[in-house]
N, C-alpha and C. Protein backbone atom coordinates (compact mmCIF):
# COMPACT_ATOMS: atom_id res chain seq x y z
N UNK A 1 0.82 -1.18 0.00
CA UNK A 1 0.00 0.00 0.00
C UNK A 1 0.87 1.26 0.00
N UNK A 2 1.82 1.07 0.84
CA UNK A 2 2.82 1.93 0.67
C UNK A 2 3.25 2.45 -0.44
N UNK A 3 4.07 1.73 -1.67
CA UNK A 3 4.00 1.73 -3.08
C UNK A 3 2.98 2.77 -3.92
N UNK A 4 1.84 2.36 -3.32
CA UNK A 4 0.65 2.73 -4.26
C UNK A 4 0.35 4.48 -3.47
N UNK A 5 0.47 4.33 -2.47
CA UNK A 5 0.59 6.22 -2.27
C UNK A 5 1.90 6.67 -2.00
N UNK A 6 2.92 6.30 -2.28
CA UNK A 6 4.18 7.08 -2.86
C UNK A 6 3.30 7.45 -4.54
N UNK A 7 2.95 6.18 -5.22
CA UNK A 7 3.06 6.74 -7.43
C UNK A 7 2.02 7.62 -6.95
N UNK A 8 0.97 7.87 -5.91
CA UNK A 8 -0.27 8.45 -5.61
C UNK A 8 0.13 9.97 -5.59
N UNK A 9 0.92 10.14 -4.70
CA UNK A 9 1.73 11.26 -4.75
C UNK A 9 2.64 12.18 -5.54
N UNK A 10 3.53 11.57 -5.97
CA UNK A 10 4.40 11.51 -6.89
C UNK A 10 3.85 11.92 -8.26
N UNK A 11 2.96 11.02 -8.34
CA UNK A 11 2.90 10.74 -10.09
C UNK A 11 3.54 10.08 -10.86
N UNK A 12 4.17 9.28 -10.24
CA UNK A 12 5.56 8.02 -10.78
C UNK A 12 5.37 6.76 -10.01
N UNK A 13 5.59 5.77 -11.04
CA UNK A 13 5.13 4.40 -10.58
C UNK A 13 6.87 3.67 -10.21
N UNK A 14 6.67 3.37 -9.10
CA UNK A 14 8.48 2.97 -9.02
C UNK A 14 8.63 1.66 -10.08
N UNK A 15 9.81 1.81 -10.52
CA UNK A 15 10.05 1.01 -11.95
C UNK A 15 10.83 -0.45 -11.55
N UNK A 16 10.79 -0.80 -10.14
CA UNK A 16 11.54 -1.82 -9.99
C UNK A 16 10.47 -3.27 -10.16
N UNK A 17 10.76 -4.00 -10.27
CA UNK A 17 10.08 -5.15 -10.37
C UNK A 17 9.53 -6.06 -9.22
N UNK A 18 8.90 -6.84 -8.66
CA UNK A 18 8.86 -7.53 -7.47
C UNK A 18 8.03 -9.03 -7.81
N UNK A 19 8.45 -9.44 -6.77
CA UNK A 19 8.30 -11.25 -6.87
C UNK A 19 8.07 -11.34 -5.53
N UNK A 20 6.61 -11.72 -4.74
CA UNK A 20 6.61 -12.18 -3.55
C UNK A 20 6.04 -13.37 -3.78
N UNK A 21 6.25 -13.69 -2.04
CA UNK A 21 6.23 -15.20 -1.77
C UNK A 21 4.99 -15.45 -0.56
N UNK A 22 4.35 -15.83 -0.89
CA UNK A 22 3.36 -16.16 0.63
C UNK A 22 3.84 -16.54 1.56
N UNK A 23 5.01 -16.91 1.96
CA UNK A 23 5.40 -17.24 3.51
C UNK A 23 7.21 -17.47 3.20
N UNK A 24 8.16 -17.29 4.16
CA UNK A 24 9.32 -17.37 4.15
C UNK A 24 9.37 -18.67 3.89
N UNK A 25 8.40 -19.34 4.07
CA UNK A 25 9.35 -21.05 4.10
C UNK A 25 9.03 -21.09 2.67
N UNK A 26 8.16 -20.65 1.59
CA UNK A 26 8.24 -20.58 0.45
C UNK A 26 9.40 -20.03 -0.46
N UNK A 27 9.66 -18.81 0.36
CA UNK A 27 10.72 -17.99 -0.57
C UNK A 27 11.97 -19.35 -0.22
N UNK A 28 12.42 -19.85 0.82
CA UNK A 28 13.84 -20.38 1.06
C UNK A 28 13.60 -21.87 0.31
N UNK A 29 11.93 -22.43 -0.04
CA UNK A 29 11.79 -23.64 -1.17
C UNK A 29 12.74 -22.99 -1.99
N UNK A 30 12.03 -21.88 -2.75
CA UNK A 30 12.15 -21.49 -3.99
C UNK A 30 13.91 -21.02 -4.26
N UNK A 31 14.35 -20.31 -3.45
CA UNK A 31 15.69 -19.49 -3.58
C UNK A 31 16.90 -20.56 -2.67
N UNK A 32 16.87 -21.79 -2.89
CA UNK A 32 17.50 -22.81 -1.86
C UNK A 32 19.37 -22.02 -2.05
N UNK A 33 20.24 -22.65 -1.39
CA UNK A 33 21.37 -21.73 -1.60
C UNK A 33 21.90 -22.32 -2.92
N UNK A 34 21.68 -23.55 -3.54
CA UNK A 34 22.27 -23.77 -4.78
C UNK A 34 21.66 -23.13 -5.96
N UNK A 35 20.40 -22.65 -5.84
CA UNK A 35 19.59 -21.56 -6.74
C UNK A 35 20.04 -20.37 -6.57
N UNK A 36 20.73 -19.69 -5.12
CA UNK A 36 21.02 -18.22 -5.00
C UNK A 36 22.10 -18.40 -6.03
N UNK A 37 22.78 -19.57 -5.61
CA UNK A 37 24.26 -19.11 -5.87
C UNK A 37 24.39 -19.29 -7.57
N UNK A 38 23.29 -19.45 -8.61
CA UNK A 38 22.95 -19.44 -9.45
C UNK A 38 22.63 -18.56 -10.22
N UNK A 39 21.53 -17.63 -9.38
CA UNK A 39 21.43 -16.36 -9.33
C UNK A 39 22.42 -15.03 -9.38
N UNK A 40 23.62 -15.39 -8.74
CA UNK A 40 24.72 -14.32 -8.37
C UNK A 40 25.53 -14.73 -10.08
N UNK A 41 25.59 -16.04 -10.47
CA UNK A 41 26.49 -16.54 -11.53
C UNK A 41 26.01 -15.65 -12.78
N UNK A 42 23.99 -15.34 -12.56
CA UNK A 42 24.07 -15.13 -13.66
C UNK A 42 23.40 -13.35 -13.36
N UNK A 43 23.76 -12.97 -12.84
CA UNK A 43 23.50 -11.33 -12.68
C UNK A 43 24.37 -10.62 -13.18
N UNK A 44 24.03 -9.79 -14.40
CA UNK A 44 24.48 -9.14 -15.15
C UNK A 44 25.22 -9.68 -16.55
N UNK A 45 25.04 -11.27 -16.63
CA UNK A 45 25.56 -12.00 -17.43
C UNK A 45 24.73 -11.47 -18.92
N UNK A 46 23.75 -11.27 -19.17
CA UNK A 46 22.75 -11.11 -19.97
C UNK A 46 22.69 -12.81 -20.53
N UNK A 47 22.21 -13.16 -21.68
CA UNK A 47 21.50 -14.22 -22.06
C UNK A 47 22.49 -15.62 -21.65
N UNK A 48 22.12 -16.32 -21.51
CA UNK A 48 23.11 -18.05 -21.05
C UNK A 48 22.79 -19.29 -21.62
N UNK A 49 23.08 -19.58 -21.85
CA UNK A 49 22.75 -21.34 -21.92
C UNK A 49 22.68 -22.18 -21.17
N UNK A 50 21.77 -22.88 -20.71
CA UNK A 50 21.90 -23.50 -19.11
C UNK A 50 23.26 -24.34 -19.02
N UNK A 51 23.80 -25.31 -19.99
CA UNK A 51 25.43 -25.32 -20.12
C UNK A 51 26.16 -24.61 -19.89
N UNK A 52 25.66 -23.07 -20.07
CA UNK A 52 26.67 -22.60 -19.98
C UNK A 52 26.99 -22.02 -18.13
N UNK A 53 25.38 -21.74 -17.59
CA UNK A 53 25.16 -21.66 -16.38
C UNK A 53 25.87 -22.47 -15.37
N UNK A 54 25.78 -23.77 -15.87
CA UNK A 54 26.34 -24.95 -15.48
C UNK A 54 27.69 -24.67 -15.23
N UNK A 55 28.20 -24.33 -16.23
CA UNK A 55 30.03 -24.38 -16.06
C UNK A 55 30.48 -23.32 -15.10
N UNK A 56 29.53 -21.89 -15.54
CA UNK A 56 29.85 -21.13 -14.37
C UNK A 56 29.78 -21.54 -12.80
N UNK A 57 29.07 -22.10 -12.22
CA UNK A 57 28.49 -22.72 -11.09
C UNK A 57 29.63 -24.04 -10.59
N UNK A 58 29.88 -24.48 -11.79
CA UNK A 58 30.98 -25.85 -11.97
C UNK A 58 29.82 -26.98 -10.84
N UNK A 59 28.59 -27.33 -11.89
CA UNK A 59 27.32 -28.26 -11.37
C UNK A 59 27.19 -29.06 -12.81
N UNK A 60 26.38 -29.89 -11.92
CA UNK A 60 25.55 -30.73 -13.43
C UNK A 60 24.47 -29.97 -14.21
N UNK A 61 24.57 -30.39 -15.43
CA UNK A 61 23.95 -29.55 -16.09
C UNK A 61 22.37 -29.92 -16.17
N UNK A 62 22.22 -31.30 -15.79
CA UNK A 62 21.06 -31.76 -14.97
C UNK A 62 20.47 -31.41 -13.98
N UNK A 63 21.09 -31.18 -13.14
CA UNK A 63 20.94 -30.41 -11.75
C UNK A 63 20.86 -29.13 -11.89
N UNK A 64 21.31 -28.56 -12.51
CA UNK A 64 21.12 -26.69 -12.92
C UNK A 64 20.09 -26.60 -13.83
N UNK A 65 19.53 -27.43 -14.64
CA UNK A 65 17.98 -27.53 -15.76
C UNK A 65 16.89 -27.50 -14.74
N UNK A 66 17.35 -28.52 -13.43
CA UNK A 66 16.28 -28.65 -12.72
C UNK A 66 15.67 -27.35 -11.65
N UNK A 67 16.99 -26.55 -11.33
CA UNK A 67 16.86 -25.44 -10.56
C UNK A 67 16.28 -24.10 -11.51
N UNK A 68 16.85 -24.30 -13.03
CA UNK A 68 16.33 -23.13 -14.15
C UNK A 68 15.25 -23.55 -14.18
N UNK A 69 14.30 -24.41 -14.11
CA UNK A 69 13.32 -24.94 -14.32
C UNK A 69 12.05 -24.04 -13.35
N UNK A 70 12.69 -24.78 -12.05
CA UNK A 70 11.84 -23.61 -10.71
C UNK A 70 11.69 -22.61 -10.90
N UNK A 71 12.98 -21.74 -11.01
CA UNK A 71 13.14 -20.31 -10.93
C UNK A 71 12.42 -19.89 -12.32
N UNK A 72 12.65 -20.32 -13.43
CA UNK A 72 11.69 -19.83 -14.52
C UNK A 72 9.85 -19.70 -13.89
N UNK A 73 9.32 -20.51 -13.11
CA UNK A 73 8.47 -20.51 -12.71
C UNK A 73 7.48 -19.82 -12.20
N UNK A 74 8.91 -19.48 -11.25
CA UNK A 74 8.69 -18.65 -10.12
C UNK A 74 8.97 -17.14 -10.57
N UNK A 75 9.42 -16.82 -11.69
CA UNK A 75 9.18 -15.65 -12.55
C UNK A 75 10.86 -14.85 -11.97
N UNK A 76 11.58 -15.38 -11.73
CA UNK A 76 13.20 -15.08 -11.28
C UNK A 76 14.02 -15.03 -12.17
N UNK A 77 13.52 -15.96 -13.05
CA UNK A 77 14.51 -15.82 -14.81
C UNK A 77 13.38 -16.04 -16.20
N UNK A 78 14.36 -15.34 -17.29
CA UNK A 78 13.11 -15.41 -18.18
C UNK A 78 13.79 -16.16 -18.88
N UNK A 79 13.01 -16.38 -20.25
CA UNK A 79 13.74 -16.97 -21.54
C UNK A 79 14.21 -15.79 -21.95
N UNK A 80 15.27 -16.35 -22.58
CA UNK A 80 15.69 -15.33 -23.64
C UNK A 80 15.38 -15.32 -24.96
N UNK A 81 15.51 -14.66 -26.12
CA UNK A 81 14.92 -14.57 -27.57
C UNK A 81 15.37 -15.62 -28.49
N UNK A 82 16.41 -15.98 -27.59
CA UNK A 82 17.82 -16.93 -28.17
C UNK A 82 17.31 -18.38 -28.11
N UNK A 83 16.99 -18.38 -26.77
CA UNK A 83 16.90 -19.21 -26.53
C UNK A 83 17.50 -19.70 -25.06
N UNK A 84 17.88 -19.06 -24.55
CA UNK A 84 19.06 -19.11 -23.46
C UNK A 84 18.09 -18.59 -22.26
N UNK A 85 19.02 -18.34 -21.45
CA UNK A 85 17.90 -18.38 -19.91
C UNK A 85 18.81 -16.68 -19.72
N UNK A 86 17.86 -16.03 -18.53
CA UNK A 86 18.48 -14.36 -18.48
C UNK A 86 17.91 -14.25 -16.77
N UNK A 87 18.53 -14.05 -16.23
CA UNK A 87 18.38 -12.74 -15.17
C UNK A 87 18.18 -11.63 -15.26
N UNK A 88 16.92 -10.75 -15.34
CA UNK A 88 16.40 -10.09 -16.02
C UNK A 88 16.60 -8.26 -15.11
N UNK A 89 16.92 -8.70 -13.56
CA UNK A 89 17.31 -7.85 -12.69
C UNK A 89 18.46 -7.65 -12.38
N UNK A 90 18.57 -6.13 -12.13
CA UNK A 90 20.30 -5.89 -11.81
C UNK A 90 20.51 -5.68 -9.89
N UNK A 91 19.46 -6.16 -9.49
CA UNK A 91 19.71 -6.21 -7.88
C UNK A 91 18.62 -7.19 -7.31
N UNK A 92 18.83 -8.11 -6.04
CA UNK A 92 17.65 -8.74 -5.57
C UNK A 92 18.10 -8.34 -3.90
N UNK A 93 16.65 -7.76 -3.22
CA UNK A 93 16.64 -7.63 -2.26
C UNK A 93 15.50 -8.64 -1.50
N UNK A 94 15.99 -8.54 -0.88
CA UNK A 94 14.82 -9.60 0.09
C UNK A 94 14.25 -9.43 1.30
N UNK A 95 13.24 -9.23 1.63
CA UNK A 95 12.55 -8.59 2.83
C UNK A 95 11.49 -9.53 3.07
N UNK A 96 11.28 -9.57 4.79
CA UNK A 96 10.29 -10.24 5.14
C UNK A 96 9.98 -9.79 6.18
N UNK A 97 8.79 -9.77 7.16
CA UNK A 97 8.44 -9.60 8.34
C UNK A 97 7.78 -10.61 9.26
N UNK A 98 8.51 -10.61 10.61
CA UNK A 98 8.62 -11.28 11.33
C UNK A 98 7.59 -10.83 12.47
N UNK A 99 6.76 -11.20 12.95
CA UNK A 99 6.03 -10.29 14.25
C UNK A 99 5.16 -11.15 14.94
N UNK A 100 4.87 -10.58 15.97
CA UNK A 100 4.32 -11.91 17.20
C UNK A 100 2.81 -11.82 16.61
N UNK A 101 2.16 -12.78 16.75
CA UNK A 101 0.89 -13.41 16.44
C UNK A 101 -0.09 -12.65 17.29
C-alpha cells in the first residue's frame, strides 16, 4: 500500500520489479542456496545457456535444468529470444516480516 501512495503522490510508478512469496518457508523452497548461488552466476551476465550456467556454477547440467526450471516458474529468470535463460534484474533484495501473532 505503501507503493501505491508514494506513485499516488508523486505521479511516478516505481520502476523496480517484485516477486513475492506467501510465507518465508516458500521464498527459502524457492531461492534454496544452490539456486542463490545461481542467481549471483548469472546477474548481469545477460542471455546463457543453461550449459553454460552450469560451467559457471561448476554443477551438473542436470541439476542446474532442474533449478532453471523452478526459478523460470517462479518468474526469477526469463527466456531469452535466443533461446538461453536471463536474469532479467540488476539487484535482488529480500525482505520479510517477522512479528508476534
Amino acid at each position: 500500500m505503501a507503493d501505491f501512495a508514494r506513485a499516488w503522490k508523486t505521479g511516478k510508478s516505481e520502476k523496480a520489479a517484485r516477486i513475492n512469496f506467501a510465507s518465508p518457508e516458500l521464498l527459502w523452497k524457492v531461492l534454496t542456496a544452490k539456486r542463490w548461488e545461481l542467481l549471483k552466476a548469472l546477474c548481469g551476465a545477460g542471455p546463457v545457456s543453461i550449459r553454460e550456467a552450469a560451467r559457471r556454477v561448476n554443477r551438473d547440467v542436470k541439476a542446474v535444468h532442474g533449478d532453471v526450471s523452478a526459478l523460470l516458474s517462479a518468474g526469477v529468470l526469463d527466456r531469452a529470444e535466443g533461446g538461453g535463460i536471463v536474469f532479467p534484474y540488476d539487484a535482488v533484495k529480500v525482505e520479510f516480516l517477522l512479528q508476534a501473532a
